[in-house]
C-alpha atoms as a PDB file:
ATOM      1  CA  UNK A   1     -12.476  15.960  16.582  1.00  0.00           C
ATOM      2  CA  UNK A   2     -13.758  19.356  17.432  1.00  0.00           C
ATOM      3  CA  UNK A   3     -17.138  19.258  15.292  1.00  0.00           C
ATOM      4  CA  UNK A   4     -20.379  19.104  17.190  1.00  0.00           C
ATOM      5  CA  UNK A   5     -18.762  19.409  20.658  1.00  0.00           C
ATOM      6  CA  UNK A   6     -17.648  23.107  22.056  1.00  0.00           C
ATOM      7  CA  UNK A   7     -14.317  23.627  22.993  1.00  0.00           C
ATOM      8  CA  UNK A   8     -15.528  24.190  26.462  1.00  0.00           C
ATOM      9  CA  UNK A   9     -16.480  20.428  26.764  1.00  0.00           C
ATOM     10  CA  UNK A  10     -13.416  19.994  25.546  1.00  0.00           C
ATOM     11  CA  UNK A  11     -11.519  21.938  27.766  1.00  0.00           C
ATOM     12  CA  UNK A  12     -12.520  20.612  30.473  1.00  0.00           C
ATOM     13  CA  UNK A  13     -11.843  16.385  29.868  1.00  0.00           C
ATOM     14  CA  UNK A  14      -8.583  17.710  30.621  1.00  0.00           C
ATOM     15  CA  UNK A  15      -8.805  18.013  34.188  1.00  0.00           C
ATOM     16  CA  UNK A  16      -9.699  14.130  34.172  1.00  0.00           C
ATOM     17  CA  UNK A  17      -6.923  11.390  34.438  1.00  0.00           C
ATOM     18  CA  UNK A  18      -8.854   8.809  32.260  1.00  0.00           C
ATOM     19  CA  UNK A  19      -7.796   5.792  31.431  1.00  0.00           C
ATOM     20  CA  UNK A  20      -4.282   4.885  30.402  1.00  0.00           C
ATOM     21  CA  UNK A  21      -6.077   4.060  26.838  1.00  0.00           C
ATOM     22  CA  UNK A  22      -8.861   5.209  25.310  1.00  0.00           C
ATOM     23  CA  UNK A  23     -10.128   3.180  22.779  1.00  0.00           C
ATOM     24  CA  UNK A  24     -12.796   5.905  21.517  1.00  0.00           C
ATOM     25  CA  UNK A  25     -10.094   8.826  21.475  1.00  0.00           C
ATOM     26  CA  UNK A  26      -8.043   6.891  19.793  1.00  0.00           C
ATOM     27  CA  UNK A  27     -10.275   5.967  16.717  1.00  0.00           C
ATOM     28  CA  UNK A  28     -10.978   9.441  16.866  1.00  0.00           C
ATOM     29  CA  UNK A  29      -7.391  10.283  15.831  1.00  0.00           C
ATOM     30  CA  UNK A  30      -7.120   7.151  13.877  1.00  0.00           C
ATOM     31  CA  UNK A  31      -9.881   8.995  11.477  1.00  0.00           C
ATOM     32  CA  UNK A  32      -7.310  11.469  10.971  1.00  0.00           C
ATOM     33  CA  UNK A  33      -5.184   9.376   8.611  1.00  0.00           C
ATOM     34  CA  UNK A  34      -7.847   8.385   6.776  1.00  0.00           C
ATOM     35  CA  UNK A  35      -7.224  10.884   3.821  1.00  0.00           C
ATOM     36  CA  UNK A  36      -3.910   9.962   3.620  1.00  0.00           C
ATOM     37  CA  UNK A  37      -4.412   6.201   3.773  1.00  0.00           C
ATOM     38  CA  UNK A  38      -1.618   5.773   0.502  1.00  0.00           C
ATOM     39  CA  UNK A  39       1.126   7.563   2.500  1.00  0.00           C
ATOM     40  CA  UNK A  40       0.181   5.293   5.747  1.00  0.00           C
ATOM     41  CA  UNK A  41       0.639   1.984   3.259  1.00  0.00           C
ATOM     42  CA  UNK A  42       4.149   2.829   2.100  1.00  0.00           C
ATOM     43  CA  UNK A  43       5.214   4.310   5.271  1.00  0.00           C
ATOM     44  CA  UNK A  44       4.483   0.194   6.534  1.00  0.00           C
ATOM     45  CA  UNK A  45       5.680  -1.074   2.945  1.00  0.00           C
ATOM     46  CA  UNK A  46       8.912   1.118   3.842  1.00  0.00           C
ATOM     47  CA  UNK A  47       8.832   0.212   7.739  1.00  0.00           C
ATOM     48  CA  UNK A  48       8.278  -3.838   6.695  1.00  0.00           C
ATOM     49  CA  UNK A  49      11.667  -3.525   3.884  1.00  0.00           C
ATOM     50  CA  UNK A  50      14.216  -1.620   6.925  1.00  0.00           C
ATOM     51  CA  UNK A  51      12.947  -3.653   9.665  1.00  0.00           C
ATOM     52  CA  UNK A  52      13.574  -6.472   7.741  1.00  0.00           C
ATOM     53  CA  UNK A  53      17.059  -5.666   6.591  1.00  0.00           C
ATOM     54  CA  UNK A  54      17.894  -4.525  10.512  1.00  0.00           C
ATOM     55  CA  UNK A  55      16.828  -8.579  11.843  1.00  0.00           C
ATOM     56  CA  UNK A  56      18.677  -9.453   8.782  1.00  0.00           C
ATOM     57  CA  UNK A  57      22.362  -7.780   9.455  1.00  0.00           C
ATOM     58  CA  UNK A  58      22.800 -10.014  13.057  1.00  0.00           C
ATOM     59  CA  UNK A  59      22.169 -13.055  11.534  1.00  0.00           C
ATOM     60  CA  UNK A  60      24.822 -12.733   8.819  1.00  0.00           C
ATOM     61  CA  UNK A  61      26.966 -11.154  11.709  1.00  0.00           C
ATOM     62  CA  UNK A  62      26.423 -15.080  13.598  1.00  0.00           C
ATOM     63  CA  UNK A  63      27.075 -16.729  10.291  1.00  0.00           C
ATOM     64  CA  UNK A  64      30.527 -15.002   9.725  1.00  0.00           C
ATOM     65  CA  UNK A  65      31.577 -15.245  13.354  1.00  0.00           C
ATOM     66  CA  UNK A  66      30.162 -19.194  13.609  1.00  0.00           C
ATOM     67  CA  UNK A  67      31.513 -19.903   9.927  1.00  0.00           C
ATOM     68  CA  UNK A  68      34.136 -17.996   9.337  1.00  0.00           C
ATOM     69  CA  UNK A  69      35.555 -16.434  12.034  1.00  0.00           C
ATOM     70  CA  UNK A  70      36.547 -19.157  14.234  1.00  0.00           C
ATOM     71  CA  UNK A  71      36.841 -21.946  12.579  1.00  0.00           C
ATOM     72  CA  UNK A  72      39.566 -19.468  10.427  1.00  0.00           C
ATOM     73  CA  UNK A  73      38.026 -20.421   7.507  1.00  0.00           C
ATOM     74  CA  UNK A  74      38.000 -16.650   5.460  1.00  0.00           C
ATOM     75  CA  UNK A  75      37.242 -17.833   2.237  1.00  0.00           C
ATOM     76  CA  UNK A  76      33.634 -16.767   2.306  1.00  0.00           C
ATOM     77  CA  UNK A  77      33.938 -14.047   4.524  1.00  0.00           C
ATOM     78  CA  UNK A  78      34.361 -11.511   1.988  1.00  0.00           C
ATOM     79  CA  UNK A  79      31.256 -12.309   0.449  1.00  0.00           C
ATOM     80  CA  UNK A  80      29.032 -12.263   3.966  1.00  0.00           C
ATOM     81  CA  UNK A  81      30.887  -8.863   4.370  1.00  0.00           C
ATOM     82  CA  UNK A  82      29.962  -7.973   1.179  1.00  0.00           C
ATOM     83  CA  UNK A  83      25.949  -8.549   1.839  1.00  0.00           C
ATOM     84  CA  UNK A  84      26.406  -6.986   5.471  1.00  0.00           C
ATOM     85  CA  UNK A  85      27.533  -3.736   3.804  1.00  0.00           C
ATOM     86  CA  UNK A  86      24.572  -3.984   1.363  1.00  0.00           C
ATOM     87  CA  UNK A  87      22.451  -4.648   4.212  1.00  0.00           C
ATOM     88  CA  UNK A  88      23.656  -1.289   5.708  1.00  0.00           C
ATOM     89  CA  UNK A  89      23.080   0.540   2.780  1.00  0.00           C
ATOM     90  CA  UNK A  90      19.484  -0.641   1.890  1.00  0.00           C
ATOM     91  CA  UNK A  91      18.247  -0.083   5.669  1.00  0.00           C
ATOM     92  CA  UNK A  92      19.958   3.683   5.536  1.00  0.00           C
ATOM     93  CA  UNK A  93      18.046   4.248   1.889  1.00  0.00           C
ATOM     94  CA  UNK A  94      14.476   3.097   3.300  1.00  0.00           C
ATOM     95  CA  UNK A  95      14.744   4.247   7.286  1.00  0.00           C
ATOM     96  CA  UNK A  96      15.678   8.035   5.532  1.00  0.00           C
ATOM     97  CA  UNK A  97      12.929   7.619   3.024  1.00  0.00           C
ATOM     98  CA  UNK A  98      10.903   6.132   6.009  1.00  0.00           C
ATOM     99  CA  UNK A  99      11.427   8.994   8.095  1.00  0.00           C
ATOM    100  CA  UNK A 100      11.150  11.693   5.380  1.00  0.00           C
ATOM    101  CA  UNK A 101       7.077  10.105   4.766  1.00  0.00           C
ATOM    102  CA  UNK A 102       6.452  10.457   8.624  1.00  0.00           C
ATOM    103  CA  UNK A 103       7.600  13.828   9.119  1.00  0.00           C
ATOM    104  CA  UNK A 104       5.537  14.634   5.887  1.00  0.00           C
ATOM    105  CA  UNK A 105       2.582  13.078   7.188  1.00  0.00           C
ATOM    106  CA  UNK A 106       2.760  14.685  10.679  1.00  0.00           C
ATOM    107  CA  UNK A 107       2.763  18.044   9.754  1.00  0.00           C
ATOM    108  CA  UNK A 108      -0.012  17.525   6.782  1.00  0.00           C
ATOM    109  CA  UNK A 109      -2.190  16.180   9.894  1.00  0.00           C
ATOM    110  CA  UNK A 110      -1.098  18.906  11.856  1.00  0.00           C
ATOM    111  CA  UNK A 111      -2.166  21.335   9.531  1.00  0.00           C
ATOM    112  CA  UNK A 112      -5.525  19.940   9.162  1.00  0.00           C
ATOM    113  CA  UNK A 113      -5.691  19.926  13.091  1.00  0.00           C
ATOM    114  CA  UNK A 114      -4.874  23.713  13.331  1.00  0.00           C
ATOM    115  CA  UNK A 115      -7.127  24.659  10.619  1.00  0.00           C
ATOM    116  CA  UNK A 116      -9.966  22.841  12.166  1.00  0.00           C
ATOM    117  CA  UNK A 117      -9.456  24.279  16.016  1.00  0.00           C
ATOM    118  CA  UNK A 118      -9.026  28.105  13.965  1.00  0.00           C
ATOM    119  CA  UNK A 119     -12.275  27.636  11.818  1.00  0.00           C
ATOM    120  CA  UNK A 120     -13.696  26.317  15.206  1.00  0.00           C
ATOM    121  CA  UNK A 121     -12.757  29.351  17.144  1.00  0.00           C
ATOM    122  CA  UNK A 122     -13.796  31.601  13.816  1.00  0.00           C
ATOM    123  CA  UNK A 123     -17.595  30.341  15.018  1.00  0.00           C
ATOM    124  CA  UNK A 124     -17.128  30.391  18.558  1.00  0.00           C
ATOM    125  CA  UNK A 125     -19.475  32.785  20.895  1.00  0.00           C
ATOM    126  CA  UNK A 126     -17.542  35.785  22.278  1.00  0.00           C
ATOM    127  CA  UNK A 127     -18.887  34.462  25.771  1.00  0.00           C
ATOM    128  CA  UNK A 128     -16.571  31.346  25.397  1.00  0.00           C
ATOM    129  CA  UNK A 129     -13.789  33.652  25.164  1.00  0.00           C
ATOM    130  CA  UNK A 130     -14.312  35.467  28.109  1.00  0.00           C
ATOM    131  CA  UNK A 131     -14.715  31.978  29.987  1.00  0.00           C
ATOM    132  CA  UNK A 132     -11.447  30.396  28.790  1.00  0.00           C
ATOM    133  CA  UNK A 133      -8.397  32.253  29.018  1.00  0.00           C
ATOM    134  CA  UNK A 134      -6.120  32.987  26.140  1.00  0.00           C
ATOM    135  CA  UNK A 135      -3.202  30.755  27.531  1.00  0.00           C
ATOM    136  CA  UNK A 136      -5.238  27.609  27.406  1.00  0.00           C
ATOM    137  CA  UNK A 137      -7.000  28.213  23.848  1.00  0.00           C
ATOM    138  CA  UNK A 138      -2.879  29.183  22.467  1.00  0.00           C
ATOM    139  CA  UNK A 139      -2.000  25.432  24.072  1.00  0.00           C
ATOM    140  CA  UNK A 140      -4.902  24.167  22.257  1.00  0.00           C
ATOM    141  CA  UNK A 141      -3.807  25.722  19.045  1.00  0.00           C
ATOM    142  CA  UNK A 142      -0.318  25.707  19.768  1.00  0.00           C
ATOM    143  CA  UNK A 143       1.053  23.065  22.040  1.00  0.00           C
ATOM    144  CA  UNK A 144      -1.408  20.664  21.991  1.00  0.00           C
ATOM    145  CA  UNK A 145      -1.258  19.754  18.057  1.00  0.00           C
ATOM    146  CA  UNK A 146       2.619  20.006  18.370  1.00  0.00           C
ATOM    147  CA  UNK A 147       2.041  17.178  20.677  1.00  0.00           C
ATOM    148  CA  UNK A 148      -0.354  15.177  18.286  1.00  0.00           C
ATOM    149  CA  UNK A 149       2.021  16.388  15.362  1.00  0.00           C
ATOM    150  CA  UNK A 150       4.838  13.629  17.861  1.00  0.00           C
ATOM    151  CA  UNK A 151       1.940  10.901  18.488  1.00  0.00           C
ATOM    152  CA  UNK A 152       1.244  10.440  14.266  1.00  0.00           C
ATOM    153  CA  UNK A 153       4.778  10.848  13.395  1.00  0.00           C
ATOM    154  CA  UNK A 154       6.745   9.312  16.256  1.00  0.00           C
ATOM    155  CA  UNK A 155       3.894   7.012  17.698  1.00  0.00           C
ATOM    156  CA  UNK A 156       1.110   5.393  15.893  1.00  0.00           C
ATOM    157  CA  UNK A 157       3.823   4.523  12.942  1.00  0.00           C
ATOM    158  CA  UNK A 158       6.311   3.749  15.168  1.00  0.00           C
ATOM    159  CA  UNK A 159       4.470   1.499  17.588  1.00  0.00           C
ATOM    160  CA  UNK A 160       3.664  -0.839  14.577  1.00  0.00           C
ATOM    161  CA  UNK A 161       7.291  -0.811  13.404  1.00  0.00           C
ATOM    162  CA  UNK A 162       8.440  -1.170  16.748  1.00  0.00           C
ATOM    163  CA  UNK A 163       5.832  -4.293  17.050  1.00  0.00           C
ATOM    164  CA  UNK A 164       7.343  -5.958  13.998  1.00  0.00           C
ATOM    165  CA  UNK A 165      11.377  -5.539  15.235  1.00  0.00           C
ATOM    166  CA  UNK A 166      10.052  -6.980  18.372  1.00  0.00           C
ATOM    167  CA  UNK A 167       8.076  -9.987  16.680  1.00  0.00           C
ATOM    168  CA  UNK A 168      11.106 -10.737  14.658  1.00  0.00           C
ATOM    169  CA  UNK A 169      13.406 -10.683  17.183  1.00  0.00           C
ATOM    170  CA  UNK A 170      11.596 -13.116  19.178  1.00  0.00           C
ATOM    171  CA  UNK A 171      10.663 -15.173  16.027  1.00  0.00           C
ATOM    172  CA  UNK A 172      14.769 -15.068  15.378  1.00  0.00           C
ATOM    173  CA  UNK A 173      15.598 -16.248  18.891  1.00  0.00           C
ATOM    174  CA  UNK A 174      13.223 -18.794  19.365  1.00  0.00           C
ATOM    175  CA  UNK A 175      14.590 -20.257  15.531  1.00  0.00           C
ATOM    176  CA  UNK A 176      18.186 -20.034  16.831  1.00  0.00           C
ATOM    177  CA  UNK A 177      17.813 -21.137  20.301  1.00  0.00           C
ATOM    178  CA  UNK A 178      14.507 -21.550  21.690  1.00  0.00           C
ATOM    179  CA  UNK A 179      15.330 -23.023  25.369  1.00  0.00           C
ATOM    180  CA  UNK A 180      17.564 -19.730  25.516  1.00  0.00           C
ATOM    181  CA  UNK A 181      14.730 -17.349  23.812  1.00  0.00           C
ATOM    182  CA  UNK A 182      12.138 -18.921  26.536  1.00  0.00           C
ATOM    183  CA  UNK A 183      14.853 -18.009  29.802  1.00  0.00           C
ATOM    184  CA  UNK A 184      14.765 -14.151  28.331  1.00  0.00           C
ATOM    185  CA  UNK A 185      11.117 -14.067  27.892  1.00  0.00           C
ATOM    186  CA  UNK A 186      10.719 -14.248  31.598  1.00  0.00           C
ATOM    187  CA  UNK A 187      11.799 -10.531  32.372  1.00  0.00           C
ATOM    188  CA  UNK A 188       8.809  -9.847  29.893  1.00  0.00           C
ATOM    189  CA  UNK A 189       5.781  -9.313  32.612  1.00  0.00           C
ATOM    190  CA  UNK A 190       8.660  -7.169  34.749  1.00  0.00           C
ATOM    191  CA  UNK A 191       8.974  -4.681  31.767  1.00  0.00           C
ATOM    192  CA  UNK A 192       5.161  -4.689  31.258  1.00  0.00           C
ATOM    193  CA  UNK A 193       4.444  -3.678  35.233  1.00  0.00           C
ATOM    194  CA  UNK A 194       7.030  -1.510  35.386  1.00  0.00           C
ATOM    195  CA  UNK A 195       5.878   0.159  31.813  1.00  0.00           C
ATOM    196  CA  UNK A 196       2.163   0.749  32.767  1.00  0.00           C
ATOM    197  CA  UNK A 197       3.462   1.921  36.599  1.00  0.00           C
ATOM    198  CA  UNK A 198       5.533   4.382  34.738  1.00  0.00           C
ATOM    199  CA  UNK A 199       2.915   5.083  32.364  1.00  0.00           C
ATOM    200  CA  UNK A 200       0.556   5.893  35.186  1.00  0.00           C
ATOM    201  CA  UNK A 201       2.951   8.658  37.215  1.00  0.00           C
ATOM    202  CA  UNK A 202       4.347  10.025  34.237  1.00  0.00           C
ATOM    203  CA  UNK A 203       0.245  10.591  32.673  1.00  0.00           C
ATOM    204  CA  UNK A 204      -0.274  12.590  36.120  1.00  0.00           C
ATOM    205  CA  UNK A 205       2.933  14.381  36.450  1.00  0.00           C
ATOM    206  CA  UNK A 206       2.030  16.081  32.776  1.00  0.00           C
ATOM    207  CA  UNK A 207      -1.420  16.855  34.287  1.00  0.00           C
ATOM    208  CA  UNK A 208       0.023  18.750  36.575  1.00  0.00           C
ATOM    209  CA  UNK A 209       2.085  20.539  34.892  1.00  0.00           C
ATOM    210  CA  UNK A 210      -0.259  21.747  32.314  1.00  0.00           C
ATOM    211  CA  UNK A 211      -2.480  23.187  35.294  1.00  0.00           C
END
């Protein structure tokens, strides 16, 4: 990320906005889960078991209120309790063991990310240090891989496992009433406008901050 560019160049992209996404900075930090492309498969092989289990636990919930529940009819209900509880149990065991990966991963990238700014800086010139102050080359170091350290732990991952919830919902709604499914869908564009506004002012109000 830092090799064959100076941190000056660097420095200095952010005083510009850009885009909301960029597609090349983000391949860019794609690259950096590369070496640990095993951990990345059973972090989705763990994130594919819990969110199915989660999408799983409502359902049975419908069944023993539809089936059970109101028509007074307990005799199964101890078994659909039974499966709910060992629903519970198997999205605990792979959300913890999902978690523990990601917060594994993060700060293995993170290292790599700090040693590659340091050795960086090991080569700089001392006439880039007197032209960038020590403040911004600590949030570099510092800060600014903390940050990263959130995106690969709490964002790349998550997005995808956030993708799949949301696919199954909508795949679960439209299989238990569709006509019903389709009337919620249309608050969909009003979430998307309002997320990219959002994403817009809040992008500028960090800017700003950092300055």
């Amino acid at each position: 990320m830092f090799g064959g560019s100076s941190l000056h160049e660097y420095s200095e992209e952010e005083e510009d906005l850009g885009k909301i996404y960029d597609s090349v900075l983000m391949r860019r930090l794609i690259a950096y889960l590369r070496p640990y492309a095993f951990e990345v498969t059973l972090i989705v092989l763990l994130t594919l078991i819990s969110t199915a289990t989660r999408l799983a636990s409502p359902y049975l919930t419908k069944i023993a209120i539809d089936d059970y529940i109101v028509p007074k009819q307990l005799d199964g209900f101890r078994i659909i309790a039974f499966y709910l509880l060992f629903l519970l149990a198997v999205e605990f065991l792979f959300s913890y063991l999902e978690t523990y990966r990601l917060e594994m991963l993060g700060q293995r990238i993170m290292h790599d990310f700090r040693m590659q700014i340091f050795t960086h800086l090991q080569r700089a010139d001392v006439s880039f240090f007197d032209q960038n102050p020590v403040g911004r080359l600590m949030t570099r170091v510092m800060g600014d891989v903390s940050a990263l350290n959130e995106l690969y732990t709490y964002g790349i991952i998550t997005i995808v496992a956030n993708l799949l919830s949301i696919g199954g919902i909508m795949f679960m709604m439209l299989w238990i009433n569709w006509q019903l499914a389709l009337a919620t869908f249309i608050v969909l564009p009003i979430i998307l406008v309002m997320t990219t506004v959002y994403q817009i002012y809040s992008r500028r109000a960090f800017r700003d901050q950092r300055k």
